[in-house]
Protein backbone atom coordinates (compact mmCIF):
# COMPACT_ATOMS: atom_id res chain seq x y z
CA UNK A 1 24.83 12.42 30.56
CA UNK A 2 21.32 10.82 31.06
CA UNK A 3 20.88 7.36 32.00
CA UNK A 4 17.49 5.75 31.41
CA UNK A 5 16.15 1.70 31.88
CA UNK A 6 15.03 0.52 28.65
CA UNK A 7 13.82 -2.52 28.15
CA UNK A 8 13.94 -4.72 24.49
CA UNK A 9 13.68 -8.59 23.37
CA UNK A 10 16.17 -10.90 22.34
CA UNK A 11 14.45 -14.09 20.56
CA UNK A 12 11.56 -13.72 23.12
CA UNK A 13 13.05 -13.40 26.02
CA UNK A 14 13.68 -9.26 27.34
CA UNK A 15 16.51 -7.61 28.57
CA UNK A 16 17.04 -4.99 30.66
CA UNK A 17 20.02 -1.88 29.69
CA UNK A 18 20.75 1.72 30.73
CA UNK A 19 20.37 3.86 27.78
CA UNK A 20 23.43 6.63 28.12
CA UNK A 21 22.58 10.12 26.71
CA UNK A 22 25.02 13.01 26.14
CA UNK A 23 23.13 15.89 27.64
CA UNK A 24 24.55 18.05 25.12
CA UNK A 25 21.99 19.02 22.31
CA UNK A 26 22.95 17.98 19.36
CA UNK A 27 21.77 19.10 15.83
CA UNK A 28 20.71 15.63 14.74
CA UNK A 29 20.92 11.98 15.70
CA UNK A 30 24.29 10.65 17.38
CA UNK A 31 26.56 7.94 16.75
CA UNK A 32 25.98 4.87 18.83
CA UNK A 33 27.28 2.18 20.50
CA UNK A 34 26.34 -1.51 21.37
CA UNK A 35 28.59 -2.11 24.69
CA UNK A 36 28.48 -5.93 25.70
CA UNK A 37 29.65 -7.08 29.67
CA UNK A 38 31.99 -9.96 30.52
CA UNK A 39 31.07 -13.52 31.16
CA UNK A 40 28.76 -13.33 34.51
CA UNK A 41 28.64 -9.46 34.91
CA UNK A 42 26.01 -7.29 34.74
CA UNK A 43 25.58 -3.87 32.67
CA UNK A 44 25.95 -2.29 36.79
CA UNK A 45 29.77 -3.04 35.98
CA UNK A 46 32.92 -2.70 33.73
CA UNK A 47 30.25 -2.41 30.57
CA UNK A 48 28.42 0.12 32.29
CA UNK A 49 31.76 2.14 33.11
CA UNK A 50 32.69 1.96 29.82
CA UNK A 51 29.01 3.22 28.60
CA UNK A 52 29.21 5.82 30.74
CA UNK A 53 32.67 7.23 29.42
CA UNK A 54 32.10 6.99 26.02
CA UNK A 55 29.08 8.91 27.07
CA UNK A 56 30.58 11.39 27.84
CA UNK A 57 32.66 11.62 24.82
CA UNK A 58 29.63 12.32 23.11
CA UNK A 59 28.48 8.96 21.74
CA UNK A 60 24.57 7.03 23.02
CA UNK A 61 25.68 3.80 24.53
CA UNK A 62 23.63 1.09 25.57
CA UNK A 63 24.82 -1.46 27.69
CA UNK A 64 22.97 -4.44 28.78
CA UNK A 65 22.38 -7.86 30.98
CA UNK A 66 22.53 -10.67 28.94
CA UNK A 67 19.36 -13.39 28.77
CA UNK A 68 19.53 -15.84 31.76
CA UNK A 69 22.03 -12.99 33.76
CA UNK A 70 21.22 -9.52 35.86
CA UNK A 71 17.83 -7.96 35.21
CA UNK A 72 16.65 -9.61 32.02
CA UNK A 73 14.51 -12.93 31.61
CA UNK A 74 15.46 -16.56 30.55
CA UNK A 75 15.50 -19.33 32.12
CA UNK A 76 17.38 -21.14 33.48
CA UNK A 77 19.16 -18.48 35.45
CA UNK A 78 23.16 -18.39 35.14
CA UNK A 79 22.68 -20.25 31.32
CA UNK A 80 25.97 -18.67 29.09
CA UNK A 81 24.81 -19.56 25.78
CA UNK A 82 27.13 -18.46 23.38
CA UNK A 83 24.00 -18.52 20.31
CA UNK A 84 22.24 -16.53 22.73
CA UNK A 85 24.73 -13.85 23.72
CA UNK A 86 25.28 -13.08 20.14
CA UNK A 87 22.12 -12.91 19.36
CA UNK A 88 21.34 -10.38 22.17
CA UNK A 89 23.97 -8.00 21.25
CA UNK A 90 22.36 -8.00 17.18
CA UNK A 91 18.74 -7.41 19.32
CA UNK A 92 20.66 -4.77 21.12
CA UNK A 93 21.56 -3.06 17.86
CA UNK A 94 18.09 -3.30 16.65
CA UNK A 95 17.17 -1.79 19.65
CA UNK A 96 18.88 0.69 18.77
CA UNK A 97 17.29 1.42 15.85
CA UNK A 98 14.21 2.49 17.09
CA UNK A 99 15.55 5.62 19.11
CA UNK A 100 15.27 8.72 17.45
CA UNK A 101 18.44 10.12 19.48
CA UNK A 102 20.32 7.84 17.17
CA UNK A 103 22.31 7.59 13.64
CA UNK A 104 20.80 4.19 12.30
CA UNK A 105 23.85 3.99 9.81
CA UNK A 106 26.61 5.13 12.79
CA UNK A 107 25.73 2.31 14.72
CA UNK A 108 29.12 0.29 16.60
CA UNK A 109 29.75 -2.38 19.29
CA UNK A 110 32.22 -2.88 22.33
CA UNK A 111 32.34 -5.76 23.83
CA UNK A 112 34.73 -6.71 27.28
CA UNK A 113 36.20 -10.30 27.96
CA UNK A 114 33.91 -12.62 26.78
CA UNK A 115 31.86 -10.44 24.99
CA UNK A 116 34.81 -9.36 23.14
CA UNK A 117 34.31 -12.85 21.42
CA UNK A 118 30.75 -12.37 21.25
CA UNK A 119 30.83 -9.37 19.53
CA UNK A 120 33.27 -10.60 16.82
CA UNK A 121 30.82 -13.28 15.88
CA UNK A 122 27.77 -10.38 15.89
CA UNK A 123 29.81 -8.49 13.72
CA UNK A 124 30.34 -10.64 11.20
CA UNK A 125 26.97 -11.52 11.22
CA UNK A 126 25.68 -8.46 11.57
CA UNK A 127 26.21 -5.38 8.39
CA UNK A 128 24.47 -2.73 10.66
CA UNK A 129 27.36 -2.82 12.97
CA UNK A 130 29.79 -0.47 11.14
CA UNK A 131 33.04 -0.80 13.67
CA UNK A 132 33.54 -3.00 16.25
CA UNK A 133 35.84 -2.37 19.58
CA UNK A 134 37.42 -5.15 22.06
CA UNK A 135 38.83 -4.73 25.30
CA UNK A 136 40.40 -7.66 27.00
CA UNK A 137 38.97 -10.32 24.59
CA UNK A 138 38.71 -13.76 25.08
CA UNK A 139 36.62 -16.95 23.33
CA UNK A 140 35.16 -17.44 26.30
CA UNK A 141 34.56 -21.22 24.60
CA UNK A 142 38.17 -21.74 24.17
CA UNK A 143 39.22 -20.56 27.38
CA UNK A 144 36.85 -23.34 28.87
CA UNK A 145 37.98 -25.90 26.76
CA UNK A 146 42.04 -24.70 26.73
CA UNK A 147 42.52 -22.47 29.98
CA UNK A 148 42.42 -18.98 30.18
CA UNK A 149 46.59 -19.14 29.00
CA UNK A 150 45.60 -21.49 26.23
CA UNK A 151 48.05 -24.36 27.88
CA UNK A 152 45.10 -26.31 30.20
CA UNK A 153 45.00 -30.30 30.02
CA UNK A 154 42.15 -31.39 27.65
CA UNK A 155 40.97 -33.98 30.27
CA UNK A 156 39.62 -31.18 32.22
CA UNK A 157 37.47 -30.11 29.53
CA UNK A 158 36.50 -33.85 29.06
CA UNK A 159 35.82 -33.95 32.43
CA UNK A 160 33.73 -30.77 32.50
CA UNK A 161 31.92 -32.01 29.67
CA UNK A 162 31.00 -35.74 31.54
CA UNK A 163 29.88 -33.79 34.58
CA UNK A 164 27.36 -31.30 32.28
CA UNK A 165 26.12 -34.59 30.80
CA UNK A 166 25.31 -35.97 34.48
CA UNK A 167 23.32 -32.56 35.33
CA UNK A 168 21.79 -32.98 32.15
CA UNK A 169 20.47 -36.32 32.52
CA UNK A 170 19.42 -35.85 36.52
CA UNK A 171 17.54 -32.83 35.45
CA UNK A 172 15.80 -34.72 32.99
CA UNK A 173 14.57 -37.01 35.77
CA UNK A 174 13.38 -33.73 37.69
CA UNK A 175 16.25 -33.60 40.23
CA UNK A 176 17.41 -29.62 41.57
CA UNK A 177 19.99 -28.60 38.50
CA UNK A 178 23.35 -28.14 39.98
CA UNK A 179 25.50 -24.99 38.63
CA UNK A 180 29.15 -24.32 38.14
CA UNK A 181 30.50 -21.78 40.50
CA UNK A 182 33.33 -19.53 38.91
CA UNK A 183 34.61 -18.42 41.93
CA UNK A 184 35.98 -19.60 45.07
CA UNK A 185 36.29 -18.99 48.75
CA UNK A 186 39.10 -16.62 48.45
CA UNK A 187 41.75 -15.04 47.03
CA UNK A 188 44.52 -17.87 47.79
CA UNK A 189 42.13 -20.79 46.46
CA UNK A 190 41.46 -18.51 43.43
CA UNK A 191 45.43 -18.64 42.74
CA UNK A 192 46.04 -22.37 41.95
CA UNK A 193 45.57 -23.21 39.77
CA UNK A 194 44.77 -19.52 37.47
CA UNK A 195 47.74 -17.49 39.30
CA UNK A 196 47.26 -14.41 39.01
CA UNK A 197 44.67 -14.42 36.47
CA UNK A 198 42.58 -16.34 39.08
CA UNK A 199 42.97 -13.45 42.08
CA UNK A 200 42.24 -10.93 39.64
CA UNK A 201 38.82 -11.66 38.63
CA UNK A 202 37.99 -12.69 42.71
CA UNK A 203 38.66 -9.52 43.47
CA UNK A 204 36.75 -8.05 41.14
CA UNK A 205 33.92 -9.79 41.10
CA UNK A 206 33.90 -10.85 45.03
CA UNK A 207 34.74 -8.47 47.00
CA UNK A 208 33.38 -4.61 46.97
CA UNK A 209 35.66 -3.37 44.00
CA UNK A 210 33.40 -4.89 41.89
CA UNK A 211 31.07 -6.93 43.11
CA UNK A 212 27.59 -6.82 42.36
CA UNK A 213 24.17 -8.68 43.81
CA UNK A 214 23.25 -9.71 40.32
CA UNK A 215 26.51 -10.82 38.90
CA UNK A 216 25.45 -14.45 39.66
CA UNK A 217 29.04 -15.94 39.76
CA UNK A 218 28.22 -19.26 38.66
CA UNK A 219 27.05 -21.15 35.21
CA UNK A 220 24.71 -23.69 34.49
CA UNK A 221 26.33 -27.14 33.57
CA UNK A 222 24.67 -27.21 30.07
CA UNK A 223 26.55 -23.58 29.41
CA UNK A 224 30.06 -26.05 29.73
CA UNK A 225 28.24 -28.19 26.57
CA UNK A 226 27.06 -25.42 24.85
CA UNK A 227 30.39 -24.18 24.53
CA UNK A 228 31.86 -27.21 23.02
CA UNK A 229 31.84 -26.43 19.30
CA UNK A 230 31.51 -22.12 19.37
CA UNK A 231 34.31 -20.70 17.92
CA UNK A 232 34.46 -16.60 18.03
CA UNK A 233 37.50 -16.34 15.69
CA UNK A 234 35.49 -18.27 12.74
CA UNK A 235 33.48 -15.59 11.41
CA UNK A 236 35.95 -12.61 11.89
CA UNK A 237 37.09 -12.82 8.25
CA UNK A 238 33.08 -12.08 7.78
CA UNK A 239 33.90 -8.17 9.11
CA UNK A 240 35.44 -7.93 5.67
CA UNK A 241 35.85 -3.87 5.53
CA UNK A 242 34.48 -2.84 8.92
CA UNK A 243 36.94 -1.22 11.19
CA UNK A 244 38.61 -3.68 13.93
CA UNK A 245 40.16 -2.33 17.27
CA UNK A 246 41.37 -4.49 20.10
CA UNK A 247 42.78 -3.49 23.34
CA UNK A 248 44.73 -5.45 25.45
CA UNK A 249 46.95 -6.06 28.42
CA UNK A 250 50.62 -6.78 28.10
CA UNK A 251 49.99 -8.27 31.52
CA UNK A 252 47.15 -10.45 30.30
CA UNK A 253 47.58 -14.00 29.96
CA UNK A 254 44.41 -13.92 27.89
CA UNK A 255 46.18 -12.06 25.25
CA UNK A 256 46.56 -14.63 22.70
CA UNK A 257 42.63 -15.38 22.17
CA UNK A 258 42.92 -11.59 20.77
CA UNK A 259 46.43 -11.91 18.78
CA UNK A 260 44.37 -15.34 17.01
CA UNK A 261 41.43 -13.31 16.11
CA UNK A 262 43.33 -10.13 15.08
CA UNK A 263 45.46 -12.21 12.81
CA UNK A 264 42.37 -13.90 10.97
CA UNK A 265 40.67 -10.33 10.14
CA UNK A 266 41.14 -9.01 6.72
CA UNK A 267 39.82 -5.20 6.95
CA UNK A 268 41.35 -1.83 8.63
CA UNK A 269 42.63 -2.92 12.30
CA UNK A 270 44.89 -1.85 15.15
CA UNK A 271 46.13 -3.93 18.30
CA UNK A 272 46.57 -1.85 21.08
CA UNK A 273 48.73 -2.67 23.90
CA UNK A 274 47.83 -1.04 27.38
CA UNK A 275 51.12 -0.91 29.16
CA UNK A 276 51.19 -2.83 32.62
CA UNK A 277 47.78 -3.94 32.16
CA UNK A 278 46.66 -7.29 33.34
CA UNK A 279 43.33 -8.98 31.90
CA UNK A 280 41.10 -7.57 34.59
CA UNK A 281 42.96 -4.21 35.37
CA UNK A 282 41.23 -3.28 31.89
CA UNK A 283 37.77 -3.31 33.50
CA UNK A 284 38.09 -0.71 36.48
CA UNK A 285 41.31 0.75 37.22
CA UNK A 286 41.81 4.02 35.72
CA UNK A 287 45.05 4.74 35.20
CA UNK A 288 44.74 1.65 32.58
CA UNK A 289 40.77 2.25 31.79
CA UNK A 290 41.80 6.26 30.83
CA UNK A 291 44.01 5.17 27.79
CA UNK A 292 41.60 2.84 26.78
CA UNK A 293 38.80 4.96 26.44
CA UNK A 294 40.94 7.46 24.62
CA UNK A 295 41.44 5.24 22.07
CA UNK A 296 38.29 3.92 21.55
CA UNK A 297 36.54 7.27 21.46
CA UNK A 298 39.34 8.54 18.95
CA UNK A 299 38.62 4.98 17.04
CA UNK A 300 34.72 5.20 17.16
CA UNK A 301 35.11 9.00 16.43
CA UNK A 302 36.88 8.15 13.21
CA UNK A 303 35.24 5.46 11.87
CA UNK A 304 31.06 6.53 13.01
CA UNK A 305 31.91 9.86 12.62
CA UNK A 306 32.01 12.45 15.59
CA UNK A 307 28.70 13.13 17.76
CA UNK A 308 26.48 15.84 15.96
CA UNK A 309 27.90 19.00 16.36
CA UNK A 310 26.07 20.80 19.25
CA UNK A 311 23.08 23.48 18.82
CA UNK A 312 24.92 27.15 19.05
């Protein structure tokens, strides 16, 4: 498997991705695969595993950073807008496009977390995107606004919401921009009040299991307003025939962003239950990250077709 740094834009502003080759010659062009990285990570982490596996199975993947995250351009830095994100994994597909290596009609997309819910609303939008893969899924909009469990106060989304407002205004009047840090100090402050959910992604993403210099850990304030009316769930009923897969935790408390958008698709899907699995366990840890790749390469593999039979 060959990984190259490719470089393509996204409504002006460019990203940076690792371009996964089988190095396995191949009689003509290959399926592909868009793979999209969690809220805050970089393409150096769980999307870039998952690239690299499916890789191997014989598929091109591309994952990518995000605008405003990792190696790519936008300003302000840490911005999570949800227009933006989906419109950065359709600029990844038409990246895509242009590579000889692959199958412009056997083109699919993964996404992880919160671009699980991005890639939903790509699909829909998006006919070139022939079957679409989620692991650990979430609306990253809705878990703001109704906790990652789905049972969160709505005064602390109100309360989110008057604070973005304040950073708004006191940028306006050319004050630093504050940002909203994701993380805490450490693992115990990270439990209350997300439990285990909470400890979960600190380890991941702060200390060296996953951690990464890029993966900013923070958001700006205006990504909390931007979220306010994005819905990822809306425009799954727009995948109409495309295939739908969507892997998930029985541990995660996340689950039920995925159950609500599996149950508003109308086309082919499967929900598939990783056994013991929490929400983050999905991103690294192999004995749960094994199974999951299984099935999506058996699921891609079925519905793009396999990778072009090799040269003999």
């Amino acid at each position: 498997m060959t990984k190259t740094d490719v470089t393509f834009g996204s409504a002006g502003i460019p990203l940076a991705g690792h371009l996964h080759t089988p190095d396995i010659p191949a009689r003509g062009p290959r399926p592909a695969i868009v793979v999209g990285h969690p809220g805050s990570g970089v393409k150096e982490q769980t999307a870039g595993l998952y690239a690299r596996r499916l890789a191997e199975q014989g598929f091109v993947t591309l994952a990518f950073d995000s605008a405003h995250q990792g190696e790519s351009g936008g300003e302000p830095r840490g911005l999570e807008d949800p227009a933006q994100r989906v419109e950065d994994l359709k600029a990844a597909v038409s990246f895509l496009t242009t590579r000889g290596e692959v199958d412009i009609d056997r083109i699919g997309a993964l996404g992880i977390c919160a671009s699980g819910g991005y890639v939903l609303s790509a699909t829909g939008g998006d006919h070139r995107i022939k079957a679409v893969g989620t692991v650990s899924a979430v609306d990253i909009a809705r878990q703001f606004r109704l906790g990652a469990d789905g049972t969160q106060d709505p005064a602390v989304y109100q309360g989110m919401l008057a604070a973005a407002a304040q950073a708004r205004t006191a940028e306006a009047r050319g004050e630093e921009p504050t940002v909203l840090n994701l993380f805490p100090d450490t693992a115990e402050q990270a439990r209350s009040p997300s439990g285990e959910h909470g400890v979960d992604g600190f380890e991941y993403y702060r200390t060296p299991r996953g951690r990464h210099e890029r993966s900013a850990g923070f958001f700006t304030w205006s990504s909390v307003d931007k979220m306010a009316a994005f819905d990822a769930s809306a425009p799954v009923p727009l995948i109409g025939w495309r295939p739908l897969l969507m892997i998930v935790g029985t541990r995660a408390v996340t689950s039920w962003m995925s159950i609500d958008a599996f149950q508003r698709a109308t086309g082919p899907k499967e929900f598939h239950w990783i056994h013991g699995a929490s929400h983050v366990d999905l991103y690294d840890k192999k004995q749960y990250v094994d199974p999951a790749i299984e099935k999506l390469a058996g699921f891609f593999t079925d519905n793009l077709g396999s990778a072009a039979s090799p040269i003999s």
